[in-house]
C-alpha atoms as a PDB file:
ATOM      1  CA  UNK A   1       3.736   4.232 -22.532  1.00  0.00           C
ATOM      2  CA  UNK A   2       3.440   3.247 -19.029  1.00  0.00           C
ATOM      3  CA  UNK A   3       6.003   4.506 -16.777  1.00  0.00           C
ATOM      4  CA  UNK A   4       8.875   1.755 -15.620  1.00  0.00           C
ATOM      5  CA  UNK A   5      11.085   1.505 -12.518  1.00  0.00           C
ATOM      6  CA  UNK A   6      14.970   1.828 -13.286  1.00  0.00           C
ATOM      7  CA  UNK A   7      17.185  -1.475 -13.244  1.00  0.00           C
ATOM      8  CA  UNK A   8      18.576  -0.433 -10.091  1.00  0.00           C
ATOM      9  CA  UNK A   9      15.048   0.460  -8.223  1.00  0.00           C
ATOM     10  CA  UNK A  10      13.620  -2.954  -9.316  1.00  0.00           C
ATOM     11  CA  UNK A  11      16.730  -4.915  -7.744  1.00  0.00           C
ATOM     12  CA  UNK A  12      15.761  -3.423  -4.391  1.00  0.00           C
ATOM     13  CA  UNK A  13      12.284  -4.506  -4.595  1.00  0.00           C
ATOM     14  CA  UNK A  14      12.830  -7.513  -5.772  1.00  0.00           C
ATOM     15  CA  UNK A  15      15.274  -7.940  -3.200  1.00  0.00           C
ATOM     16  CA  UNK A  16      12.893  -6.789  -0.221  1.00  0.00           C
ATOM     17  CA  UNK A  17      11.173  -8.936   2.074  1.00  0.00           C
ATOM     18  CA  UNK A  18       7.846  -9.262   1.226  1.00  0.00           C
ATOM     19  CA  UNK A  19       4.861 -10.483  -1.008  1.00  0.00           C
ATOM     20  CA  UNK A  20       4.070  -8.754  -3.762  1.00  0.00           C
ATOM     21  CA  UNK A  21       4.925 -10.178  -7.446  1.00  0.00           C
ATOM     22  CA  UNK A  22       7.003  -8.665  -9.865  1.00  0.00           C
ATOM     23  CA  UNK A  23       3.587  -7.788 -12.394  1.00  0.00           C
ATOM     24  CA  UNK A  24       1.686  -6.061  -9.457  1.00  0.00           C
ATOM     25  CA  UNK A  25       4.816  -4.120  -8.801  1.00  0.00           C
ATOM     26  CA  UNK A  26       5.404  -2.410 -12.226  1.00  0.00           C
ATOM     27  CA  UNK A  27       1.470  -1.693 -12.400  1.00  0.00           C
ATOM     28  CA  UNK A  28       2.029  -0.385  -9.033  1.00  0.00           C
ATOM     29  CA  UNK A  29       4.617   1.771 -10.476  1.00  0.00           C
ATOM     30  CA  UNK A  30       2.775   3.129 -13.479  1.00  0.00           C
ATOM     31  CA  UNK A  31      -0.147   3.664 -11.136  1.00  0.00           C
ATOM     32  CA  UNK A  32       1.932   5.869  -8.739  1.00  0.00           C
ATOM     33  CA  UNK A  33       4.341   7.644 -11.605  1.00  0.00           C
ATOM     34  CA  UNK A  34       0.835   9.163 -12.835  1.00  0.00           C
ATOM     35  CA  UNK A  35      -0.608   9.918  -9.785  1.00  0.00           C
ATOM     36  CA  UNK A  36       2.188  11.643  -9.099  1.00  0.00           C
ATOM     37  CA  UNK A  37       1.593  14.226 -11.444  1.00  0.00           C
ATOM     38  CA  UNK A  38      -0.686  15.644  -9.688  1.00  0.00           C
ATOM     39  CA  UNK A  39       1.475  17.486  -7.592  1.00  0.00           C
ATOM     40  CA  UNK A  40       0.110  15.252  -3.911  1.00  0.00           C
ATOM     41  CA  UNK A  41       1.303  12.925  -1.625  1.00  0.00           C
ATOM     42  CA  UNK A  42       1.190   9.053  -2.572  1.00  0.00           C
ATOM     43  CA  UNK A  43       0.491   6.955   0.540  1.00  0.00           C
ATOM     44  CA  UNK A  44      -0.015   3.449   1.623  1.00  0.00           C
ATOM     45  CA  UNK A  45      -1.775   1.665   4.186  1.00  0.00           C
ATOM     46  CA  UNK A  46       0.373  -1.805   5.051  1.00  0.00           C
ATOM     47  CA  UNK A  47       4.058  -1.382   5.115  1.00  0.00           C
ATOM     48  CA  UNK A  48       5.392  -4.306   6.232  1.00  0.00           C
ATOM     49  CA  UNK A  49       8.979  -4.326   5.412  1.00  0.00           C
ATOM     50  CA  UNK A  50       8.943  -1.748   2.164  1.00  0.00           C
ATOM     51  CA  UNK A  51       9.252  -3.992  -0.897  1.00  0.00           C
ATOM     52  CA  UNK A  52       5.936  -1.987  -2.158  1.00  0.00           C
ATOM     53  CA  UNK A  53       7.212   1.286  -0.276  1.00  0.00           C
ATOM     54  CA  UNK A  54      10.107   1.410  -2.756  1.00  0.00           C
ATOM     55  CA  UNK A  55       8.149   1.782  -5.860  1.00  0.00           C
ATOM     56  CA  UNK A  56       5.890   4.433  -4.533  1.00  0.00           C
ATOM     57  CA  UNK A  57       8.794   6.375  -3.110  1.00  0.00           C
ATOM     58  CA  UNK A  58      10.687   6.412  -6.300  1.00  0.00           C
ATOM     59  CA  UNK A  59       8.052   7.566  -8.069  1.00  0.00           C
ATOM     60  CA  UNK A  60       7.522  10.185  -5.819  1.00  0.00           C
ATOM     61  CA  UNK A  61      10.907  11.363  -5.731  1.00  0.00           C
ATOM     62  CA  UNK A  62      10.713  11.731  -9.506  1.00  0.00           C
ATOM     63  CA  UNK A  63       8.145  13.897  -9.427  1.00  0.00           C
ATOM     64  CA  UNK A  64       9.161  15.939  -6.353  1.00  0.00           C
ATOM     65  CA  UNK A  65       6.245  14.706  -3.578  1.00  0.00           C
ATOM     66  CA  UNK A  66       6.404  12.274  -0.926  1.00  0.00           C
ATOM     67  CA  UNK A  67       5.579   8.646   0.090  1.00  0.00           C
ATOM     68  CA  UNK A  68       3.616   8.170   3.485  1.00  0.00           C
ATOM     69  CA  UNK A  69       3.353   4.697   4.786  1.00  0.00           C
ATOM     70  CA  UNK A  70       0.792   3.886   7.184  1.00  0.00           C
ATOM     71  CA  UNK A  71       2.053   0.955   9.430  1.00  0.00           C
ATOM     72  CA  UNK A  72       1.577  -0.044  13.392  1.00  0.00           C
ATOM     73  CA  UNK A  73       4.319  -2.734  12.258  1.00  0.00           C
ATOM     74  CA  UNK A  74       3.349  -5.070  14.454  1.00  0.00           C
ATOM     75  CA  UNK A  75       2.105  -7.503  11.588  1.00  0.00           C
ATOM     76  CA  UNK A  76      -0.930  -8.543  10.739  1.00  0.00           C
ATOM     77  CA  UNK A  77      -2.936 -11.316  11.463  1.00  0.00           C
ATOM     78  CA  UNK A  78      -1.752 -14.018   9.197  1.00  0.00           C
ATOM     79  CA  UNK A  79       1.981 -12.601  10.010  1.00  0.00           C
ATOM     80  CA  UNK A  80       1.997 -13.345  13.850  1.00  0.00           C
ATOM     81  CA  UNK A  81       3.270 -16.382  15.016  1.00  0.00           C
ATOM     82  CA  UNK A  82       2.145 -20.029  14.655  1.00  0.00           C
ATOM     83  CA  UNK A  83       0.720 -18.709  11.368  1.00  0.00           C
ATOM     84  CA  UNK A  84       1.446 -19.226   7.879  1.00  0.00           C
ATOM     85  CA  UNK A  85       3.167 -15.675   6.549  1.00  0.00           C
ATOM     86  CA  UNK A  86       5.427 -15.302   9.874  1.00  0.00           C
ATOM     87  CA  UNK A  87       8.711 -14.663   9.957  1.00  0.00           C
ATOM     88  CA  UNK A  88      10.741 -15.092  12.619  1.00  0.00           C
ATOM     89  CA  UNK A  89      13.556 -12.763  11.767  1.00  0.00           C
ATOM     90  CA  UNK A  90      10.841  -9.590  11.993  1.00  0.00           C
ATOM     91  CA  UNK A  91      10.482 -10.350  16.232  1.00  0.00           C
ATOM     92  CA  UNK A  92      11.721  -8.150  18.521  1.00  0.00           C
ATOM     93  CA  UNK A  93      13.475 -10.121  20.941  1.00  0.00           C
ATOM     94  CA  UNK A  94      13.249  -7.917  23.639  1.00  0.00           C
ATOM     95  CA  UNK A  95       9.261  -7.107  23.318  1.00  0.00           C
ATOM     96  CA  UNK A  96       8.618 -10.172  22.255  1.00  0.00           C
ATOM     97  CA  UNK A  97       6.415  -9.013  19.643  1.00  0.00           C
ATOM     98  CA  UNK A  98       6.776  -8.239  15.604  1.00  0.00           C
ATOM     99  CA  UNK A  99       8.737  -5.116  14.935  1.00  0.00           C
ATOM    100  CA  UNK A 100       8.937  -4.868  11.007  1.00  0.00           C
ATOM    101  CA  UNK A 101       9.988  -1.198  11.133  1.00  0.00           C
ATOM    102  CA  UNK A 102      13.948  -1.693  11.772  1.00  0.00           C
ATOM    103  CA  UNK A 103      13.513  -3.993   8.291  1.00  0.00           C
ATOM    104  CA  UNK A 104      11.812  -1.087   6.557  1.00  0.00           C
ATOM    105  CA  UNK A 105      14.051   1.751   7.319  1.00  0.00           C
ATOM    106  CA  UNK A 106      16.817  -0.749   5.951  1.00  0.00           C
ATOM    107  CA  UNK A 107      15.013  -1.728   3.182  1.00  0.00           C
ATOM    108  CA  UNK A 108      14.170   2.049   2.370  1.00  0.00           C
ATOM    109  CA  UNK A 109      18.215   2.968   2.688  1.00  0.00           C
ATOM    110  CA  UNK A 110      19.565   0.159   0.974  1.00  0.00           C
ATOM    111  CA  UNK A 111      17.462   1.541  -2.068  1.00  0.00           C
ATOM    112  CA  UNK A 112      18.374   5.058  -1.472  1.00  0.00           C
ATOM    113  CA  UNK A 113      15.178   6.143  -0.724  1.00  0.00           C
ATOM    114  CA  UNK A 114      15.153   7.198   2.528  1.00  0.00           C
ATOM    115  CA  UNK A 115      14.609  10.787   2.321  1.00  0.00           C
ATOM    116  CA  UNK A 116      11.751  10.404   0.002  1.00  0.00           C
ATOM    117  CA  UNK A 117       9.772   8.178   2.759  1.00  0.00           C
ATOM    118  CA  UNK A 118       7.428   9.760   5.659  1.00  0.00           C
ATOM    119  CA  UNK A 119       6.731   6.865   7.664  1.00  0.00           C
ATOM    120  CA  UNK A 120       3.781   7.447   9.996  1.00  0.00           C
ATOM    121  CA  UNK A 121       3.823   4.672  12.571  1.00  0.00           C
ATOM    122  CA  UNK A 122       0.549   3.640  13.998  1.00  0.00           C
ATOM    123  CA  UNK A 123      -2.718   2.355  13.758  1.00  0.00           C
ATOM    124  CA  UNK A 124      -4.368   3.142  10.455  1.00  0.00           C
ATOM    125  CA  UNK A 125      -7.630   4.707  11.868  1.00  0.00           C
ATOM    126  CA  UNK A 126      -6.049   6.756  13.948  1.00  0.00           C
ATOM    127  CA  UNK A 127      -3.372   8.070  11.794  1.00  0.00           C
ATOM    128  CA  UNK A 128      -6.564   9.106   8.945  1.00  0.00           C
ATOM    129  CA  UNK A 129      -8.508  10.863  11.927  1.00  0.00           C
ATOM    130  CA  UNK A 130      -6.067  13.230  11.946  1.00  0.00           C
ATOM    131  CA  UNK A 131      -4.805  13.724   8.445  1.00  0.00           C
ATOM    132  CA  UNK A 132      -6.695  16.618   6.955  1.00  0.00           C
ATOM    133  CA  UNK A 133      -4.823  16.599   3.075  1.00  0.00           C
ATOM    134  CA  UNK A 134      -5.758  15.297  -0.051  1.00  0.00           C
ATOM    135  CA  UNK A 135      -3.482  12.713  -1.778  1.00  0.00           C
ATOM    136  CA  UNK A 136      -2.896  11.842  -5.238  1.00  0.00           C
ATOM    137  CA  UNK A 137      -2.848   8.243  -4.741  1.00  0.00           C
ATOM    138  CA  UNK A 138      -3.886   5.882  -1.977  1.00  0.00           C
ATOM    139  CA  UNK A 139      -2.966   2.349  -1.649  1.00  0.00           C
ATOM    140  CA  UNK A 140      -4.816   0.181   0.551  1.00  0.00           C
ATOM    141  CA  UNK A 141      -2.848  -2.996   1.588  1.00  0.00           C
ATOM    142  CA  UNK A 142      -2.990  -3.700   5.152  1.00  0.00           C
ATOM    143  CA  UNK A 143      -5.140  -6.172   7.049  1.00  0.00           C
ATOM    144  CA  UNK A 144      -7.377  -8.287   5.198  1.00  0.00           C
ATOM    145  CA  UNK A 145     -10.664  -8.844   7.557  1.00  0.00           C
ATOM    146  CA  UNK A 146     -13.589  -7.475   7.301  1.00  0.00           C
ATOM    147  CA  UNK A 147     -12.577  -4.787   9.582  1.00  0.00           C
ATOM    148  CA  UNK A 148      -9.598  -3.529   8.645  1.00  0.00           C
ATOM    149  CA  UNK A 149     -10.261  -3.670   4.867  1.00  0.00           C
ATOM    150  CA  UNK A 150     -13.120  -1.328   5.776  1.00  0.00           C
ATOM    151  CA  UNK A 151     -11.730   1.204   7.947  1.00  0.00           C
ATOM    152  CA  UNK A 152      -8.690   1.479   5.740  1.00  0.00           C
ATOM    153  CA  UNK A 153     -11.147   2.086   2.805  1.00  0.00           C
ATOM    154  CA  UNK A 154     -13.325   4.230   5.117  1.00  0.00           C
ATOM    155  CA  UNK A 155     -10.272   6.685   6.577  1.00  0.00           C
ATOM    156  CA  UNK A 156      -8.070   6.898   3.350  1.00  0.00           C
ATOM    157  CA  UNK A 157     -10.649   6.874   0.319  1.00  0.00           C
ATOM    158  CA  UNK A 158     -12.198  10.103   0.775  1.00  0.00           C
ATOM    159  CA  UNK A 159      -8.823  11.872   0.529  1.00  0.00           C
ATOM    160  CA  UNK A 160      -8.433  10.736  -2.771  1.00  0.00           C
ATOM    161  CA  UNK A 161      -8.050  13.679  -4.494  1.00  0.00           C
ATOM    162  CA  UNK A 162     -10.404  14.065  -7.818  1.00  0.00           C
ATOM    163  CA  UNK A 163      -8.347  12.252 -10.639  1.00  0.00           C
ATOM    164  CA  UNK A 164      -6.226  10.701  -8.169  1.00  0.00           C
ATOM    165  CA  UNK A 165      -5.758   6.900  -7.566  1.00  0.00           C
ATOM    166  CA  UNK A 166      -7.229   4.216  -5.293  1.00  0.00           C
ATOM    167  CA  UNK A 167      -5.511   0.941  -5.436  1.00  0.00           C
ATOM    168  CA  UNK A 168      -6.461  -1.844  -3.888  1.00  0.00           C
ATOM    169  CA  UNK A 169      -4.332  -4.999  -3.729  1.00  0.00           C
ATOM    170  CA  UNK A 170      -4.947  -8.895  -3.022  1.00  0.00           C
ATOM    171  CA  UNK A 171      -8.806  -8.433  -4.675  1.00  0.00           C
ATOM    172  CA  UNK A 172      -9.921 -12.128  -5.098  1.00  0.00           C
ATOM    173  CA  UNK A 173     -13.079 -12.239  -6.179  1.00  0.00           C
ATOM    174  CA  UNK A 174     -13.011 -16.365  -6.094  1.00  0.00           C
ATOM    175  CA  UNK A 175     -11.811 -17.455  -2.490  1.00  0.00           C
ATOM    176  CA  UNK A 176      -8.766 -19.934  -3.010  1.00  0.00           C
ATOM    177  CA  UNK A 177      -7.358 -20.661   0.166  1.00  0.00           C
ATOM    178  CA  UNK A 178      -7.966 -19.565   4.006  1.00  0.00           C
ATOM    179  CA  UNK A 179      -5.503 -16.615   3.514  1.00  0.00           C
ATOM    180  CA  UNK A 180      -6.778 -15.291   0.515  1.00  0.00           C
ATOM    181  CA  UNK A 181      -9.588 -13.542   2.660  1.00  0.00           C
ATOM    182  CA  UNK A 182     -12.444 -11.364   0.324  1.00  0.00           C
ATOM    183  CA  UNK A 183     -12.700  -8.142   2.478  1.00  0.00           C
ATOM    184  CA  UNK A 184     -10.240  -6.828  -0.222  1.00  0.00           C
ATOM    185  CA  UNK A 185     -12.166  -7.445  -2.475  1.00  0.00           C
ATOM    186  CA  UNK A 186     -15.853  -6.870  -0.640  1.00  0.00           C
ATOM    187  CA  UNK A 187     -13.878  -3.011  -0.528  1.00  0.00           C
ATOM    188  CA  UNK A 188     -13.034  -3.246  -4.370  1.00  0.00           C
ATOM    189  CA  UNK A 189     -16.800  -3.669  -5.101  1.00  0.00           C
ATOM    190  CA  UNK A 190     -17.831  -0.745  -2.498  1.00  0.00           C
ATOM    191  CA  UNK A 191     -15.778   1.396  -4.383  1.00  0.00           C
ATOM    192  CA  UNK A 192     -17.486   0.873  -7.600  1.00  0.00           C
ATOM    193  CA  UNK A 193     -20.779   0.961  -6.706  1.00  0.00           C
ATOM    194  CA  UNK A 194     -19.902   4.416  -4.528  1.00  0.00           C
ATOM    195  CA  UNK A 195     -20.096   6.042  -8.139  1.00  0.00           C
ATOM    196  CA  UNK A 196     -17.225   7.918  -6.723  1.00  0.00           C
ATOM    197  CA  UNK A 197     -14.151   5.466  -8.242  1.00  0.00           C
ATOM    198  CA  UNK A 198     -14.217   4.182 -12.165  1.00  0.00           C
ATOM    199  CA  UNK A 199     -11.749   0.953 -12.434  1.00  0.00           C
ATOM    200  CA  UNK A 200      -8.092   1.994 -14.528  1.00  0.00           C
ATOM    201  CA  UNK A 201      -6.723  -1.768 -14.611  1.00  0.00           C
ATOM    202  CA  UNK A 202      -6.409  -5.032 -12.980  1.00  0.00           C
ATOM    203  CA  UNK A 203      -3.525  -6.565 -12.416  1.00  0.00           C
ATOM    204  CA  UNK A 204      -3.222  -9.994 -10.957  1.00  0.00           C
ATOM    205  CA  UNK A 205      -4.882  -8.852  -7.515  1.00  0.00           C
ATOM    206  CA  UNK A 206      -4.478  -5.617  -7.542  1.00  0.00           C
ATOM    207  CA  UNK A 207      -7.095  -3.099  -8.705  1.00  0.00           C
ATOM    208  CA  UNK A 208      -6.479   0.691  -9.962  1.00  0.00           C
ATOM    209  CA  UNK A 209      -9.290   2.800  -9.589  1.00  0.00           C
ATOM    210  CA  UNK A 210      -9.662   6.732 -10.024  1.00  0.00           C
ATOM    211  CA  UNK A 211     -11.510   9.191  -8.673  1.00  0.00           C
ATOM    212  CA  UNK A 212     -14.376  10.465 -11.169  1.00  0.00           C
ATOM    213  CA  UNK A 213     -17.068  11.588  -8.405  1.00  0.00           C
ATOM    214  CA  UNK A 214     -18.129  12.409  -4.843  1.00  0.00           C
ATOM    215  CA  UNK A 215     -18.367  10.233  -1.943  1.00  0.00           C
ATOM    216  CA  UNK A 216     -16.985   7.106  -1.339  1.00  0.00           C
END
């Protein structure tokens, strides 16, 4: 039986700011609760404000490891504004600019999870440069071009450690609108035919794949 957040955990992420559905939450969940038995880190790549953060750091507080979000917080494209996803309560009104972090270390201590949380603030490539560990689970979820899909897939998937977990979330493999976007997805399929990941589940848009080779 697949694992299941506590009533209490599931109130805070539903109560977050953010995106991510209720079904793609609990497979996140599962996903994370048995990567997490492998004794490594769980990490994600797109932050935002921590409605997905929750999940993984509960999960990793059960089993004793810890969460790492990878975030510049500055939003991403589709989140800046004039567009579609903005928000203006996530502006800084001093910079001027998006500043979702302040939202995320609330959103982490309303749930009581702040201690379980290592948030690594920057630019994704630059942050997997210089991390030299291997993680039990990696979640990519951060800018959907081309771009950014790749070079999250490209710094995070090869410390996937063997039987961990690479998720990937909004995989579309029919465009339905302009924000959709298929680099997600373009990554999903990369991943496959790598021979290094073997697809767990779908859920909605989010894919759970594990790692049963070399390479990426």
């Amino acid at each position: 039986m697949s694992a299941a957040p506590e009533p209490e955990i599931l109130a805070a992420f539903e109560a977050a700011k953010g995106f991510m559905p209720l079904g793609e939450g609990l497979a996140l969940y599962a996903a994370a609760a048995e990567a997490a038995a492998l004794g490594l880190p769980l990490l994600e790549v797109g932050t935002y404000c921590g409605r997905s953060a929750i999940l993984l750091a509960d999960a990793a507080r059960q089993a004793g490891v810890s969460a790492l979000t990878v975030d510049h917080h500055r939003g991403s494209e589709e989140q800046q504004p004039g567009w579609d996803y903005h928000d203006p309560e996530t502006v800084d009104p001093v910079v001027g600019r998006m500043d979702t972090l302040p939202t995320f270390r609330r959103t982490l201590h309303a749930a009581g999870l702040e201690d379980h949380v290592i948030a690594l603030v920057g630019r994704s490539p630059q942050v997997a440069a210089v991390w030299g560990g291997p993680l039990g689970l990696v979640f990519i979820d951060g800018g959907h071009t081309d771009e950014h899909a790749t070079a999250d897939y490209e710094g995070w998937a090869p410390h996937v450690a063997e039987g961990g977990l690479l998720l990937i979330h909004d995989v579309f493999p029919v465009k339905i609108d302009e924000w959709t976007g298929q680099a997600p997805y373009r990554v999903y399929l990369r991943a496959l035919e790598s021979g290094a990941f073997t697809e767990v589940s779908a859920t909605e848009s989010l894919r759970v794949l594990r790692r049963t080779g070399t390479g990426i």
